[in-house]
C-alpha atoms as a PDB file:
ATOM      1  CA  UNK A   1       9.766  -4.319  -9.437  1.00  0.00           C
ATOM      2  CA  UNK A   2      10.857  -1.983  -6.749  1.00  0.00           C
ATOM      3  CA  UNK A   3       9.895  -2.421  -3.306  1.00  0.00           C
ATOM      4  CA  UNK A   4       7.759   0.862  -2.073  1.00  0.00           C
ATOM      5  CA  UNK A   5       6.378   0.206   1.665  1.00  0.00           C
ATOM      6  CA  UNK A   6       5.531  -2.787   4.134  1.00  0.00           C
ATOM      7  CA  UNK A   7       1.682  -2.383   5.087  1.00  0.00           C
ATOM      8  CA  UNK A   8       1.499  -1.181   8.897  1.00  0.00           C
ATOM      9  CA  UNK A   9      -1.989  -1.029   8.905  1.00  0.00           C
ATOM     10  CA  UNK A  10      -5.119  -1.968   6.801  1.00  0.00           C
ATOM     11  CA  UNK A  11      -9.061  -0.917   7.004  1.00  0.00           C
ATOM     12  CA  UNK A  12     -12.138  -0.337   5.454  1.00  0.00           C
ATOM     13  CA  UNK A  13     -12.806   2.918   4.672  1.00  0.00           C
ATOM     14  CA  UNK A  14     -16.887   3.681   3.959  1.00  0.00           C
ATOM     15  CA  UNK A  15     -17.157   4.685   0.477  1.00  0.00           C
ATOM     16  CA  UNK A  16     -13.647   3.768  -0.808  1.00  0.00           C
ATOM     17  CA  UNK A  17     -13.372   0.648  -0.168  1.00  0.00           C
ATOM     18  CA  UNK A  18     -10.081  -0.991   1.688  1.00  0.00           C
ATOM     19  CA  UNK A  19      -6.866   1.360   2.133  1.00  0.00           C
ATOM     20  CA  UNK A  20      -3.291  -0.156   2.958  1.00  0.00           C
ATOM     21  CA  UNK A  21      -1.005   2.513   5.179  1.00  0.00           C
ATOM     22  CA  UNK A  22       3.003   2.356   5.415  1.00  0.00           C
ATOM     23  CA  UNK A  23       5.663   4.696   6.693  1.00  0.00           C
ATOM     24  CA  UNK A  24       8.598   4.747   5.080  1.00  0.00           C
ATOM     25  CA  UNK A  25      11.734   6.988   6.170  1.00  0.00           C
ATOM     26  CA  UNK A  26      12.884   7.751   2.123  1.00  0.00           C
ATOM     27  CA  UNK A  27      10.264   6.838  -0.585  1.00  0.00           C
ATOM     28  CA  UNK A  28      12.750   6.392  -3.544  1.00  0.00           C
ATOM     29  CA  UNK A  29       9.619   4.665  -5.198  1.00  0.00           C
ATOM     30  CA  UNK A  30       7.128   6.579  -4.446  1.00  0.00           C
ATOM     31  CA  UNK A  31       7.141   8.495  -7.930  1.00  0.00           C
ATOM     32  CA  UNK A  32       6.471   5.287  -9.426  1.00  0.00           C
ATOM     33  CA  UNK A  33       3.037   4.530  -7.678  1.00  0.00           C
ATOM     34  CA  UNK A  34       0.729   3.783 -11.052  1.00  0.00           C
ATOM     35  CA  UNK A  35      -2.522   2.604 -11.793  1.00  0.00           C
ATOM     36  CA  UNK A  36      -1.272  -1.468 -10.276  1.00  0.00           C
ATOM     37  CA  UNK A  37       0.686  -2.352  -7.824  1.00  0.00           C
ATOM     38  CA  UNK A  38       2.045  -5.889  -6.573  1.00  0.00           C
ATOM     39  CA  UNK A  39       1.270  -6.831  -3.105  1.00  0.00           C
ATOM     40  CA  UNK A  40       3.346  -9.771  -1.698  1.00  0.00           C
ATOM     41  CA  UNK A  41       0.962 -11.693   1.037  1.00  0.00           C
ATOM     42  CA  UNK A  42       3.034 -14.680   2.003  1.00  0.00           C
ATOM     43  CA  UNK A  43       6.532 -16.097   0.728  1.00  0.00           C
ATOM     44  CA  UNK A  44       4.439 -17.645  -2.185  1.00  0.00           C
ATOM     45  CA  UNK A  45       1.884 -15.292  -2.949  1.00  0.00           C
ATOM     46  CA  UNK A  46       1.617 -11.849  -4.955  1.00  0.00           C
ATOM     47  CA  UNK A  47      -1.780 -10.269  -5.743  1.00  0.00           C
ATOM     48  CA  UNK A  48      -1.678  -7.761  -8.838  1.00  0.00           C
ATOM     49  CA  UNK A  49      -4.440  -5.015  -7.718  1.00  0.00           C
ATOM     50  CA  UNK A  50      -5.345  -1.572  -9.156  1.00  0.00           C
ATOM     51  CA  UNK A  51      -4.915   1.471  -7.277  1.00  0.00           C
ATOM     52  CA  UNK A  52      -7.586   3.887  -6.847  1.00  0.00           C
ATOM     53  CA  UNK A  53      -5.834   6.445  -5.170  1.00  0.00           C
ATOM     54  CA  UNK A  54      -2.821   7.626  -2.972  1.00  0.00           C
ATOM     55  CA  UNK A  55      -1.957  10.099  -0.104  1.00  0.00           C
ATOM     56  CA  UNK A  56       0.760  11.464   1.165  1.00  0.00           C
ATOM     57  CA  UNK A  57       2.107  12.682   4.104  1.00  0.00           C
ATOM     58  CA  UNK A  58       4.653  13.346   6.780  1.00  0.00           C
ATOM     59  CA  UNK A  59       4.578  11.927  10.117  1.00  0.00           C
ATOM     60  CA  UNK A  60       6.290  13.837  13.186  1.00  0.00           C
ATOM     61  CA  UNK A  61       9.069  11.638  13.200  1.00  0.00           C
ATOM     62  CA  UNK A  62      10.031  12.349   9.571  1.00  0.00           C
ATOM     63  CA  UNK A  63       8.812   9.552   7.851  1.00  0.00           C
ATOM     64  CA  UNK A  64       6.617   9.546   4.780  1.00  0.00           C
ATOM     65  CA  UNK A  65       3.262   8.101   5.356  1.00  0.00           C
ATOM     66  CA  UNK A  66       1.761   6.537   2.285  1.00  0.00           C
ATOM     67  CA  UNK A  67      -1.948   5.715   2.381  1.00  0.00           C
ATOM     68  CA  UNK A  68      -3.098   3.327  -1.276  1.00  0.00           C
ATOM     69  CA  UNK A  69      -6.809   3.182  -2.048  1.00  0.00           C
ATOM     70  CA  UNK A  70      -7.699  -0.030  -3.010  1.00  0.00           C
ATOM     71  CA  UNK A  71     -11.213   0.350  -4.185  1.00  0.00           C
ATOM     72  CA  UNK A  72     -13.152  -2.638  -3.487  1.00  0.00           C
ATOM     73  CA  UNK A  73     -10.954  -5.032  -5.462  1.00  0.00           C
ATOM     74  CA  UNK A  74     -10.105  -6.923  -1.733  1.00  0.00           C
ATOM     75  CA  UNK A  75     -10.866  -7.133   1.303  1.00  0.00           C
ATOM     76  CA  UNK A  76      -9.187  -5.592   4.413  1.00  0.00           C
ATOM     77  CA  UNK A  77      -9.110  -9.060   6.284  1.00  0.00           C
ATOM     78  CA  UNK A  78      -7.361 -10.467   3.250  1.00  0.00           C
ATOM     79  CA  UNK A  79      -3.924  -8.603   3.374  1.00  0.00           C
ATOM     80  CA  UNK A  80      -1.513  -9.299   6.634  1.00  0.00           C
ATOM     81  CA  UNK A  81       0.242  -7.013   8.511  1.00  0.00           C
ATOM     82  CA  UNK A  82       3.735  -6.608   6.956  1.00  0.00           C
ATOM     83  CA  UNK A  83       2.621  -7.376   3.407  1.00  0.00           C
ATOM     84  CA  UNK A  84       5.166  -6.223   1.067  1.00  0.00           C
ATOM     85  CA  UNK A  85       4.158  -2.908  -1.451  1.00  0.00           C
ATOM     86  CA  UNK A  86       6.140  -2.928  -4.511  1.00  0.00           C
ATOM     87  CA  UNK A  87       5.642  -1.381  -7.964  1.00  0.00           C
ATOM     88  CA  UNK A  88       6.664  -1.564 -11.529  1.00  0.00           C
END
């Protein structure tokens, strides 16, 4: 596994269900973004969840922002700030 992102923000979006946003200054990952992901919650726990779709984008300061559609597969209040992103 390859770490992609650390969440920096999560919410509820109506219709799609709960989206996870990082920014990242060099995705080397980011090509590798598939149909799962792993999300690390705690020093002990990784969720497996599906991804239902990703943007893309730059921020002013240069960084990539990377928004992951979760679907309804979880809920926002159930992933921490600072969760880890990684992917296979």
């Amino acid at each position: 596994m390859e770490k992609l992102m650390e969440v920096g923000d999560v919410f509820e979006s109506n219709g799609n269900g709960t989206v996870i946003v990082g920014n990242e200054p060099v995705l080397t990952a980011i090509e590798k973004i598939g149909d799962d992901i792993v999300l690390q919650i705690s020093e002990h726990e990784m969720l497996n969840l599906r991804v239902v779709s990703v943007q893309i984008s730059n921020s002013p300061n240069d960084k990539k922002m990377v928004g992951i559609c979760l679907g309804n597969s979880i809920n926002p209040a159930d992933i921490p700030i600072g969760s880890t992103v990684y992917v296979f």
